[in-house]
Protein backbone atom coordinates (compact mmCIF):
# COMPACT_ATOMS: atom_id res chain seq x y z
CA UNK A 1 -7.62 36.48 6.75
CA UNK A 2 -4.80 34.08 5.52
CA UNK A 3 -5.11 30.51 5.16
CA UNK A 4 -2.37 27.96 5.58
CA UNK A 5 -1.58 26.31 2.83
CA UNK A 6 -1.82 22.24 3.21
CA UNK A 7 1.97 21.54 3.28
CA UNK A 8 2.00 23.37 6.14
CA UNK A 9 1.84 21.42 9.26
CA UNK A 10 -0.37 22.08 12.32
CA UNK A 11 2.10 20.60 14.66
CA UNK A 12 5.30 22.22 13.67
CA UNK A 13 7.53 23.48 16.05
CA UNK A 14 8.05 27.10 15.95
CA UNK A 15 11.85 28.44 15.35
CA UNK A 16 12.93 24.98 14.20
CA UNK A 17 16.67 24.45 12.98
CA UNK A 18 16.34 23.88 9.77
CA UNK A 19 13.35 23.77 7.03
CA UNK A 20 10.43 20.68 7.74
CA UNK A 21 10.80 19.76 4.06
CA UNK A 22 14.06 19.85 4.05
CA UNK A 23 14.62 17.06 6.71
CA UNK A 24 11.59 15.13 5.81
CA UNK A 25 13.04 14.49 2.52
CA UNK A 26 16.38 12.82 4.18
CA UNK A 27 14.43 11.40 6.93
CA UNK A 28 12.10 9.41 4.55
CA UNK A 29 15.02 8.59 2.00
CA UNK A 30 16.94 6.74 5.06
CA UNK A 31 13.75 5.23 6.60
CA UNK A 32 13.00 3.39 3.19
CA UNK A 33 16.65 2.37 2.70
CA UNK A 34 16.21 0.95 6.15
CA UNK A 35 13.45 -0.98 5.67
CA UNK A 36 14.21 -1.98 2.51
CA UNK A 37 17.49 -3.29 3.31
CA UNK A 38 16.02 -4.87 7.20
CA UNK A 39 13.29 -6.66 4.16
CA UNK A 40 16.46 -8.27 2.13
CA UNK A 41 17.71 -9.54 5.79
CA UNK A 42 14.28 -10.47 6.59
CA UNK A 43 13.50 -12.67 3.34
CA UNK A 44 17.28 -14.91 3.36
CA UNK A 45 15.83 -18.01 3.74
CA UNK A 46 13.25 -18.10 1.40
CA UNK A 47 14.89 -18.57 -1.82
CA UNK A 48 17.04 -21.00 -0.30
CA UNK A 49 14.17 -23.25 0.94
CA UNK A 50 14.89 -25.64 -2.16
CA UNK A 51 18.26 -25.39 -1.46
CA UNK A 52 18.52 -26.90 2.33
CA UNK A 53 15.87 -29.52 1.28
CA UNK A 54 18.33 -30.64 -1.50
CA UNK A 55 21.31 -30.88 0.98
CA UNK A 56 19.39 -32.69 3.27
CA UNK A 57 19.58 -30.23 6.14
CA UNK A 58 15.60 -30.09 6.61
CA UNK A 59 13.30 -32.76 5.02
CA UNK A 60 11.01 -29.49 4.06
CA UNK A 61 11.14 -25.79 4.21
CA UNK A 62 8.21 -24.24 5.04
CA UNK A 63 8.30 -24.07 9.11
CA UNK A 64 11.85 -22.22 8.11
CA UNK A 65 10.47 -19.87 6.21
CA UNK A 66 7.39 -18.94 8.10
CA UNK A 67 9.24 -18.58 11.26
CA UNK A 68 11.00 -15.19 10.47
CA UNK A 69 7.79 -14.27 8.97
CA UNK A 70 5.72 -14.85 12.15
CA UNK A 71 8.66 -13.59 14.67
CA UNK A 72 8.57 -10.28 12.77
CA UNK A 73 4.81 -9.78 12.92
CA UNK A 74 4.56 -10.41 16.38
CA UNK A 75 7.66 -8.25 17.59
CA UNK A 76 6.31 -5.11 15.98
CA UNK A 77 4.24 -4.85 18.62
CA UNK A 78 6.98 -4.13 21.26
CA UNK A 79 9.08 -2.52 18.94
CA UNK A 80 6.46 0.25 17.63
CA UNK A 81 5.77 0.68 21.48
CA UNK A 82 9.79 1.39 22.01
CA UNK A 83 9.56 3.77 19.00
CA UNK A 84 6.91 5.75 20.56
CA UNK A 85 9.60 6.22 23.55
CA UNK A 86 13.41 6.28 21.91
CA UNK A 87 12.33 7.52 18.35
CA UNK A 88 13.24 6.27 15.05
CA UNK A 89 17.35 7.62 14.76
CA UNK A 90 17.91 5.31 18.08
CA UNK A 91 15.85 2.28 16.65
CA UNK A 92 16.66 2.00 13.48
CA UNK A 93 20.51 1.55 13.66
CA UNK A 94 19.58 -0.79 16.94
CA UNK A 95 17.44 -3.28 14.85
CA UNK A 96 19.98 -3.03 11.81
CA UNK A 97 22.95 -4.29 14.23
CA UNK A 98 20.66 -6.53 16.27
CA UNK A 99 19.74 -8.49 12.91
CA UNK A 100 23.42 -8.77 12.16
CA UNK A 101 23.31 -10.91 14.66
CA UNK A 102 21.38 -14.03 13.08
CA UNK A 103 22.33 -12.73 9.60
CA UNK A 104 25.98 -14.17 10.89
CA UNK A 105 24.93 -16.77 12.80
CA UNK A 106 23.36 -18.28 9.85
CA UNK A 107 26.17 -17.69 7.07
CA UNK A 108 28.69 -19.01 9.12
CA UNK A 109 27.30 -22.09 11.34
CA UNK A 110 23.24 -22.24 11.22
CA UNK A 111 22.78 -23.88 8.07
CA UNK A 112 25.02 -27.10 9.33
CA UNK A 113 21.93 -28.30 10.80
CA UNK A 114 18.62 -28.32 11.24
CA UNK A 115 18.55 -26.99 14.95
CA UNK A 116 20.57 -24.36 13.43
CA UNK A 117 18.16 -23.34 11.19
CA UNK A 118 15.04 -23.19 12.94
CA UNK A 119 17.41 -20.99 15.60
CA UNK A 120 18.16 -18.65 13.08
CA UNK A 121 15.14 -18.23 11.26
CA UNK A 122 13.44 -17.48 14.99
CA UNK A 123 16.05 -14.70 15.54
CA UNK A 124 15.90 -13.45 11.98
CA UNK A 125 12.82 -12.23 12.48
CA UNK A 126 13.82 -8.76 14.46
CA UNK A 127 14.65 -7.75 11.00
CA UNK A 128 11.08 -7.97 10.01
CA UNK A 129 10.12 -5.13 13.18
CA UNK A 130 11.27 -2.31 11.40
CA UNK A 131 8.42 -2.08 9.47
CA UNK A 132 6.63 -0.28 12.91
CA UNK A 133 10.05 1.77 13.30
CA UNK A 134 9.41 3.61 10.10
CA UNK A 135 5.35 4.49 10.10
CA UNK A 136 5.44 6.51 13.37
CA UNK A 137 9.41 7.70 12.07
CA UNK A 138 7.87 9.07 8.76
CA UNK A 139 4.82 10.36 10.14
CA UNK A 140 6.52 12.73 12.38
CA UNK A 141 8.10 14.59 9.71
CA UNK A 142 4.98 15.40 7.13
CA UNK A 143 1.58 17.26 7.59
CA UNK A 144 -1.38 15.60 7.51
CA UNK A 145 -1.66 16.12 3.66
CA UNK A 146 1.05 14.40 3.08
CA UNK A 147 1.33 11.86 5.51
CA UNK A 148 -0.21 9.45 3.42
CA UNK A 149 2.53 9.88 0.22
CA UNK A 150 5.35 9.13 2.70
CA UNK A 151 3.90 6.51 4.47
CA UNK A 152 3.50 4.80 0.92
CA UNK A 153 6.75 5.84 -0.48
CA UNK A 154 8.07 4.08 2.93
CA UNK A 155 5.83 1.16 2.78
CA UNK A 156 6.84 0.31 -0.82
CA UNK A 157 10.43 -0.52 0.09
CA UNK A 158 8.28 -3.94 1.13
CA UNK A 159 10.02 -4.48 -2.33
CA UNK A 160 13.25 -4.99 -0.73
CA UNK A 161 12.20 -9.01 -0.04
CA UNK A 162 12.24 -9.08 -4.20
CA UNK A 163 16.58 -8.14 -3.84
CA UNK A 164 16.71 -11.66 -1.98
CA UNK A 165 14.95 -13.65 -4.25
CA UNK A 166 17.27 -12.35 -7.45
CA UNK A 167 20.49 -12.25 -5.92
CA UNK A 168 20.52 -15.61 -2.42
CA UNK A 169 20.85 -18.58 -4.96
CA UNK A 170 23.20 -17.61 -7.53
CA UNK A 171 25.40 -15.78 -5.19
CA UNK A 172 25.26 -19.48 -2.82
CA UNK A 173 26.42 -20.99 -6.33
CA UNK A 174 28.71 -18.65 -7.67
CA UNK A 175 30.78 -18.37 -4.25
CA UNK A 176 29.18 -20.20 -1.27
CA UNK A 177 26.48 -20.37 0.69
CA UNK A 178 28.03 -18.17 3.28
CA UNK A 179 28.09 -15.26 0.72
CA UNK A 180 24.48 -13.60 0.98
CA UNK A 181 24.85 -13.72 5.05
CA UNK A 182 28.11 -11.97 4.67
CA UNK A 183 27.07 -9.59 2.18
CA UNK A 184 23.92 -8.76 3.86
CA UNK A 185 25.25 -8.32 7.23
CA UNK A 186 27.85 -5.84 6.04
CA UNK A 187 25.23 -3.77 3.96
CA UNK A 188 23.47 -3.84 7.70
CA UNK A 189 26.48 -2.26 9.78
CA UNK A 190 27.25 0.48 7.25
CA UNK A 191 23.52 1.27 7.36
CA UNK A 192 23.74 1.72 10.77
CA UNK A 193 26.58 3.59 10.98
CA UNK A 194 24.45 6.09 7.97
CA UNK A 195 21.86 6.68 9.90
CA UNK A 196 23.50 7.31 13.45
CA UNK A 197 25.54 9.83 11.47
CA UNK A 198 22.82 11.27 9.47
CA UNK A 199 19.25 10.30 10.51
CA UNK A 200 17.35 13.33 12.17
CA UNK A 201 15.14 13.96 14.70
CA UNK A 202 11.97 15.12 14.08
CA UNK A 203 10.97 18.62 15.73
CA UNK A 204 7.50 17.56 16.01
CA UNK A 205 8.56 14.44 18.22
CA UNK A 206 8.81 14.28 21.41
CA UNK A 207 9.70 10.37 23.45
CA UNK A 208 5.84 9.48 24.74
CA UNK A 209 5.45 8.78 28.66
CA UNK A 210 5.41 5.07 30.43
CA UNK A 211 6.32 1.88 29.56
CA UNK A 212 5.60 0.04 26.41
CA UNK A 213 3.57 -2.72 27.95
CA UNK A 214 1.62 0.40 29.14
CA UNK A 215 1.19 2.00 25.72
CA UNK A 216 0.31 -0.96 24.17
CA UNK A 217 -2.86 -1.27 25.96
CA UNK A 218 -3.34 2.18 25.66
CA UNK A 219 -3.18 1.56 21.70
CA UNK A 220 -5.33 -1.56 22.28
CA UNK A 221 -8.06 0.68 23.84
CA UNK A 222 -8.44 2.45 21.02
CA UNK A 223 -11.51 1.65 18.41
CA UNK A 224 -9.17 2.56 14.96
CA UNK A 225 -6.33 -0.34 16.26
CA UNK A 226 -8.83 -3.30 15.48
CA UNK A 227 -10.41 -1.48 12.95
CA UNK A 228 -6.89 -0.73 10.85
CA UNK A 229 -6.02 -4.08 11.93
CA UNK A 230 -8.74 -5.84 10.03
CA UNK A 231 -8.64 -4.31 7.43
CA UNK A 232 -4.19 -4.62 7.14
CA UNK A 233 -5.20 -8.11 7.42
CA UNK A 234 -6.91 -8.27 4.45
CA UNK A 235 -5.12 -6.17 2.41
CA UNK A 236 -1.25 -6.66 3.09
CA UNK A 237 -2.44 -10.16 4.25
CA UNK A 238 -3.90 -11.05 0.45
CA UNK A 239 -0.14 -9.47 -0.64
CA UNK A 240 1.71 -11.65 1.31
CA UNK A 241 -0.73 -14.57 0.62
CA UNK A 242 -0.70 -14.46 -3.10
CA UNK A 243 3.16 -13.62 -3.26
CA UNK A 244 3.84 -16.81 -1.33
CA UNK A 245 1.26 -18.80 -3.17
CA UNK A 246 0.98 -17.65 -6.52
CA UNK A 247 3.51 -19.65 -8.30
CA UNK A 248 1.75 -23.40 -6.66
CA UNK A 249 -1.76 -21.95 -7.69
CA UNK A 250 -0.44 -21.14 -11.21
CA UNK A 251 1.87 -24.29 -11.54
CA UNK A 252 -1.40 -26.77 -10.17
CA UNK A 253 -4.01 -24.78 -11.85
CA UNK A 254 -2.79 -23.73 -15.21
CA UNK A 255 0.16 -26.06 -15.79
CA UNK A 256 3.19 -23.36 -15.90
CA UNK A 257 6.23 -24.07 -15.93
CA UNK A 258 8.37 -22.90 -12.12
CA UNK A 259 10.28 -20.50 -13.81
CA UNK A 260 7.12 -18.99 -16.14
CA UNK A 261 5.35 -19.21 -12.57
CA UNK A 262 8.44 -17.23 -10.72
CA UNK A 263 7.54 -14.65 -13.53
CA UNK A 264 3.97 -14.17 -12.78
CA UNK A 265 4.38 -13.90 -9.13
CA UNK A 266 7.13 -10.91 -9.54
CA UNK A 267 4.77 -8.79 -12.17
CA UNK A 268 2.24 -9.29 -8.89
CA UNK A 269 4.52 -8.57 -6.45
CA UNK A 270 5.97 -4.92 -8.72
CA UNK A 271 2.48 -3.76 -9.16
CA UNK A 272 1.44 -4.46 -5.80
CA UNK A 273 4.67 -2.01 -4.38
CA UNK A 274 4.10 0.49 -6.76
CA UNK A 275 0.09 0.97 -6.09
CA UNK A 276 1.34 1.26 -2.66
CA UNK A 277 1.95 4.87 -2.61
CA UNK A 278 -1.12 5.66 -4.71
CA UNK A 279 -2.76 4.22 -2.10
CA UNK A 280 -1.38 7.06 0.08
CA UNK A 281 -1.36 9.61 -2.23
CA UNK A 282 -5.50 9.00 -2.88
CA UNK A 283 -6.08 8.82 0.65
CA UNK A 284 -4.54 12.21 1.17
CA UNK A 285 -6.59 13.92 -1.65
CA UNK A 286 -9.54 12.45 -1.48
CA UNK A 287 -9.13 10.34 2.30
CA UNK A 288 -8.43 7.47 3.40
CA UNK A 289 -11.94 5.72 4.12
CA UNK A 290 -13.05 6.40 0.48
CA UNK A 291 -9.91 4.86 -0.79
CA UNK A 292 -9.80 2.03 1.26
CA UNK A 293 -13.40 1.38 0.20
CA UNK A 294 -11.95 1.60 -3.48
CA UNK A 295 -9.34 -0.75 -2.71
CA UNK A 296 -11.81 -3.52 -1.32
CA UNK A 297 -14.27 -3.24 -4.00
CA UNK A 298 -11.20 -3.42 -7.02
CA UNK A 299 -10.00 -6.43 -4.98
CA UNK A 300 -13.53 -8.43 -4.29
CA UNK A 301 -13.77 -8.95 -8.00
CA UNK A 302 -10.67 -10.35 -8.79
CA UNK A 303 -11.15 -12.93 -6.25
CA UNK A 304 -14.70 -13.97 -7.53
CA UNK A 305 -13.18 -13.96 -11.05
CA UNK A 306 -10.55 -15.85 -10.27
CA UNK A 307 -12.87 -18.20 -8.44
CA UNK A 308 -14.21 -19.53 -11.41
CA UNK A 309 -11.16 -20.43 -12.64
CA UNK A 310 -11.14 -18.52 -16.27
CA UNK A 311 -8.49 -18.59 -18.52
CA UNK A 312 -5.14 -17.45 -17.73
CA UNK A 313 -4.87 -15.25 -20.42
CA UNK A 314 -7.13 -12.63 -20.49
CA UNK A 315 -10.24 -12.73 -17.46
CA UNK A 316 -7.54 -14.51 -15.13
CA UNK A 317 -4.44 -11.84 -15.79
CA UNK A 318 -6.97 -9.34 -15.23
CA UNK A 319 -8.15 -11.26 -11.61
CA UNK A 320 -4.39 -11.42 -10.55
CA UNK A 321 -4.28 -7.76 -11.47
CA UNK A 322 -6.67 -6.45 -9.83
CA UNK A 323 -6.17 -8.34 -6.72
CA UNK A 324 -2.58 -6.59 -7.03
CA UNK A 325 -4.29 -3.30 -7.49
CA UNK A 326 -6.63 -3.48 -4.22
CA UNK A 327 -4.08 -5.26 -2.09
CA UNK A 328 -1.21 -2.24 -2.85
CA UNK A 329 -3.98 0.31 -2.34
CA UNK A 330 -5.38 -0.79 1.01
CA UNK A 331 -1.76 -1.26 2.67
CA UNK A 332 -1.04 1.86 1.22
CA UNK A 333 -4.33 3.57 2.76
CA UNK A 334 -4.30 1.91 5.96
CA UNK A 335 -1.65 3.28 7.20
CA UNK A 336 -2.48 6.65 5.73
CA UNK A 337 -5.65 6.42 7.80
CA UNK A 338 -3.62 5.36 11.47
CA UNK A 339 -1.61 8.36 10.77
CA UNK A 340 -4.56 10.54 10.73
CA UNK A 341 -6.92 9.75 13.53
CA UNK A 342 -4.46 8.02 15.53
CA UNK A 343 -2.84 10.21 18.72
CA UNK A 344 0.73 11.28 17.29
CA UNK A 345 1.94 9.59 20.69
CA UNK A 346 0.56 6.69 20.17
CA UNK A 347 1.41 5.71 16.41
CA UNK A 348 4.27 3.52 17.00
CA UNK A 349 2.24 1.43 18.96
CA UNK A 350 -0.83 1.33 16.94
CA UNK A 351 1.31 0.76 13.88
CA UNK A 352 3.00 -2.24 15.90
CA UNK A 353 -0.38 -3.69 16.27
CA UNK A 354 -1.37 -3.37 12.98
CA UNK A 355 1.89 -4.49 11.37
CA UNK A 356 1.94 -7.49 13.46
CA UNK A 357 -1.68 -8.07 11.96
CA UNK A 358 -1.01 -7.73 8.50
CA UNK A 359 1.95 -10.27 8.75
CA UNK A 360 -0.27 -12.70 10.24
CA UNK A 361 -3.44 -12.48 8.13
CA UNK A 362 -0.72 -13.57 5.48
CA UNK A 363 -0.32 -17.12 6.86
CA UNK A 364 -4.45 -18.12 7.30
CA UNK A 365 -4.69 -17.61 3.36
CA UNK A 366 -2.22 -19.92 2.11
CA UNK A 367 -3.41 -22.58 4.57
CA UNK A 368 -7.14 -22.14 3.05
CA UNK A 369 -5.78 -22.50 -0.50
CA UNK A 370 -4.42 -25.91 0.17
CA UNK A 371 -7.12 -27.02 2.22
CA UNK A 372 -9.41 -25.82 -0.24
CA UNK A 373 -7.54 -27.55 -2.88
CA UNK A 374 -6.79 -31.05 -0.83
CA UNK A 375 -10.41 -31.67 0.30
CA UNK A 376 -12.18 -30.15 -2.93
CA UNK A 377 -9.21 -30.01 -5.71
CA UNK A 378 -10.07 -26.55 -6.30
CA UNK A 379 -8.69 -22.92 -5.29
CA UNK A 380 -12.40 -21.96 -5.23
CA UNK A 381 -13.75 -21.90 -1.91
CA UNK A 382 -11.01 -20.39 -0.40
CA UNK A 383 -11.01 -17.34 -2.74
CA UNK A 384 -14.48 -16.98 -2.47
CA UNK A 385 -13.52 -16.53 1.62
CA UNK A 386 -11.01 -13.83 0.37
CA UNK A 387 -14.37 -12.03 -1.40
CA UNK A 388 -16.16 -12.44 2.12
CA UNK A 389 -13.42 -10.81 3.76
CA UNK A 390 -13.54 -7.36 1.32
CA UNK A 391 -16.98 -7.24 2.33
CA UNK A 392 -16.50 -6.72 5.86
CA UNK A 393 -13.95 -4.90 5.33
CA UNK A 394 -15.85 -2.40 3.03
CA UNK A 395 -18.22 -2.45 6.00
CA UNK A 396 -15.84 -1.72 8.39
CA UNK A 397 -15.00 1.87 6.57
CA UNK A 398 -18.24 2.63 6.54
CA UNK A 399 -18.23 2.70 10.38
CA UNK A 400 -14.68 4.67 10.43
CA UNK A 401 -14.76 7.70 12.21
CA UNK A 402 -13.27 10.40 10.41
């Protein structure tokens, strides 16, 4: 008796056009240009926080840059739920254009004032939903063994935010600040116009039944959406955490300089996109429970090291390392483990869910690292809350269903 061999996928559709692999390879190349490029439009305003504050525009930044953070989160959830019904070649052009939108709004009149901005920032968030365009997109196209490698190949274009942050300031000074708007939201149309020439269809994928209010509950019913959520929380939550905060914690902490600081948070921020995909590539050889549960336990001790506030050099690289390492392998695993158990109609909207609950388990951390430090003038407590969190979440795979 023959055995399949594990690229081949259970689902396929008999008689298809053209070779899986073939198309998967395209599909995931222009899903992670996508999101990559939807993370550059996503992550405009942060570099130029500083910036507005110094022109007077805003007295301070932060509610700015939060907002398109927040927005995003939360509109994954309707926008997986859509992807589940009109599939990823329709949505991913729509979002692209749709974020032109209040990528051109803000070059040209939003930054005049500070109504402006918080307008902007609000709308600029659509850019941020892509994120649950591409999971249930890419997972369409690959097997189950290799679901998790394309997920984290896709997932690591996160590292898109990191092409604002070099290139938003100097291109304001060098030719104005409408330049990175304009440049951004013409990158955006000829994307779109890419991928409604060249973006397949999945054979596999077929547009899921009802409504998406409807499958949203249906994805709420399920035990693995809470489940993946908590632990996305925790793991893309501590990435987005530490990115934002890193360079305050090392500045107040260990007296670095901002631009020595600036250099410390991108080594975290590279290692945590490249461990992505191992993430996925562990969970499909050895699964996705046992890698998550590796993830949780490389990332508890970091955060108890770095508790006791050792020396930079040395025990405290080797904290902010391996709280790098467990936060890139969780995301990475989490969504190698929705792809797996979850109902292949229903992964948009699980991944919606989840997304939106990773982007806001980044927000409670920084606000516990300044509390912490206000009402104690340490870091301490609230990275010892981080090392609470792992646990339950290494509880909560233990419970996982395969």
């Amino acid at each position: 008796m023959s055995v399949l061999p594990r690229s081949a996928a259970p689902t396929a559709v008999p008689g298809a056009p053209a070779p899986p692999a073939e198309g998967a390879v395209r599909a995931l190349v222009l899903a992670t240009l996508g999101f990559a490029l939807s993370c550059w439009a996503w992550a405009l305003l942060s570099p130029l926080g500083p910036v507005i504050v110094a022109r007077g525009t805003l007295p301070e930044a932060s509610l700015m840059v939060a907002l398109p953070v927040l927005v995003g989160s939360l509109g994954r959830i309707p926008v997986g739920a859509l992807t589940d019904r009109l599939g990823g070649r329709v949505m991913f052009p729509a979002v692209s254009l749709a974020a032109v939108v209040p990528v051109l709004f803000l070059g040209l009149v939003g930054q005049d004032s500070a109504v402006g901005l918080l307008l902007g920032a609000v709308a600029l968030g659509i850019a941020g939903t892509s994120f649950a365009i591409g999971i249930p997109y890419v997972n369409s196209w690959f097997p189950a063994g290799r679901r998790g490698l394309a997920t984290g190949i896709f997932g690591a274009s996160m590292g898109g935010t990191a092409i604002s942050a070099l290139t938003t300031v100097p291109l304001v000074g060098a030719v104005g600040k409408e330049a990175p708007f304009l440049l951004v939201a013409a990158v955006l149309v000829l994307y779109a116009l890419i991928a409604l020439r060249w973006m397949p269809t999945s054979p596999t994928w077929s547009p899921s039944p009802g409504g998406a209010a409807s499958r949203c509950a249906a994805a709420a019913r399920l035990p693995i959406t809470w489940q993946a959520s908590y632990l996305y929380a925790v793991s893309f939550g501590g990435y987005v955490a530490f990115s934002v905060s890193l360079p305050t914690l090392l500045t107040t902490w260990y007296d670095l300089g901002s631009a020595a600081a600036s250099l410390w948070m991108g080594a975290f921020v590279l290692v945590a996109v490249l461990v992505r995909p191992l993430g996925g590539v562990l969970s499909d050889r050895f699964g996705s429970r046992a890698t998550l549960a590796v993830s949780y336990l490389t990332l508890l001790p970091g955060a108890l090291l770095l508790a006791v506030h050792p020396p930079l050099w040395g025990p405290g690289s080797a904290a902010l390392a391996a709280i790098a390492v467990g936060a890139g392998l969780g995301a990475g695993a989490v969504f190698a483990l929705v792809a797996q158990v979850t109902p292949p109609d229903r992964v948009g909207a699980v991944t919606g869910l989840v997304g939106a609950a990773g982007g806001l388990g980044g927000f409670l951390p920084p606000l516990l690292l300044a509390a912490s430090l206000e009402r104690t003038g340490s870091y301490s407590g609230a990275l010892l809350l981080l090392g609470a969190a792992c646990l339950a979440a290494l509880a909560i795979t233990r419970v996982i269903r395969r």
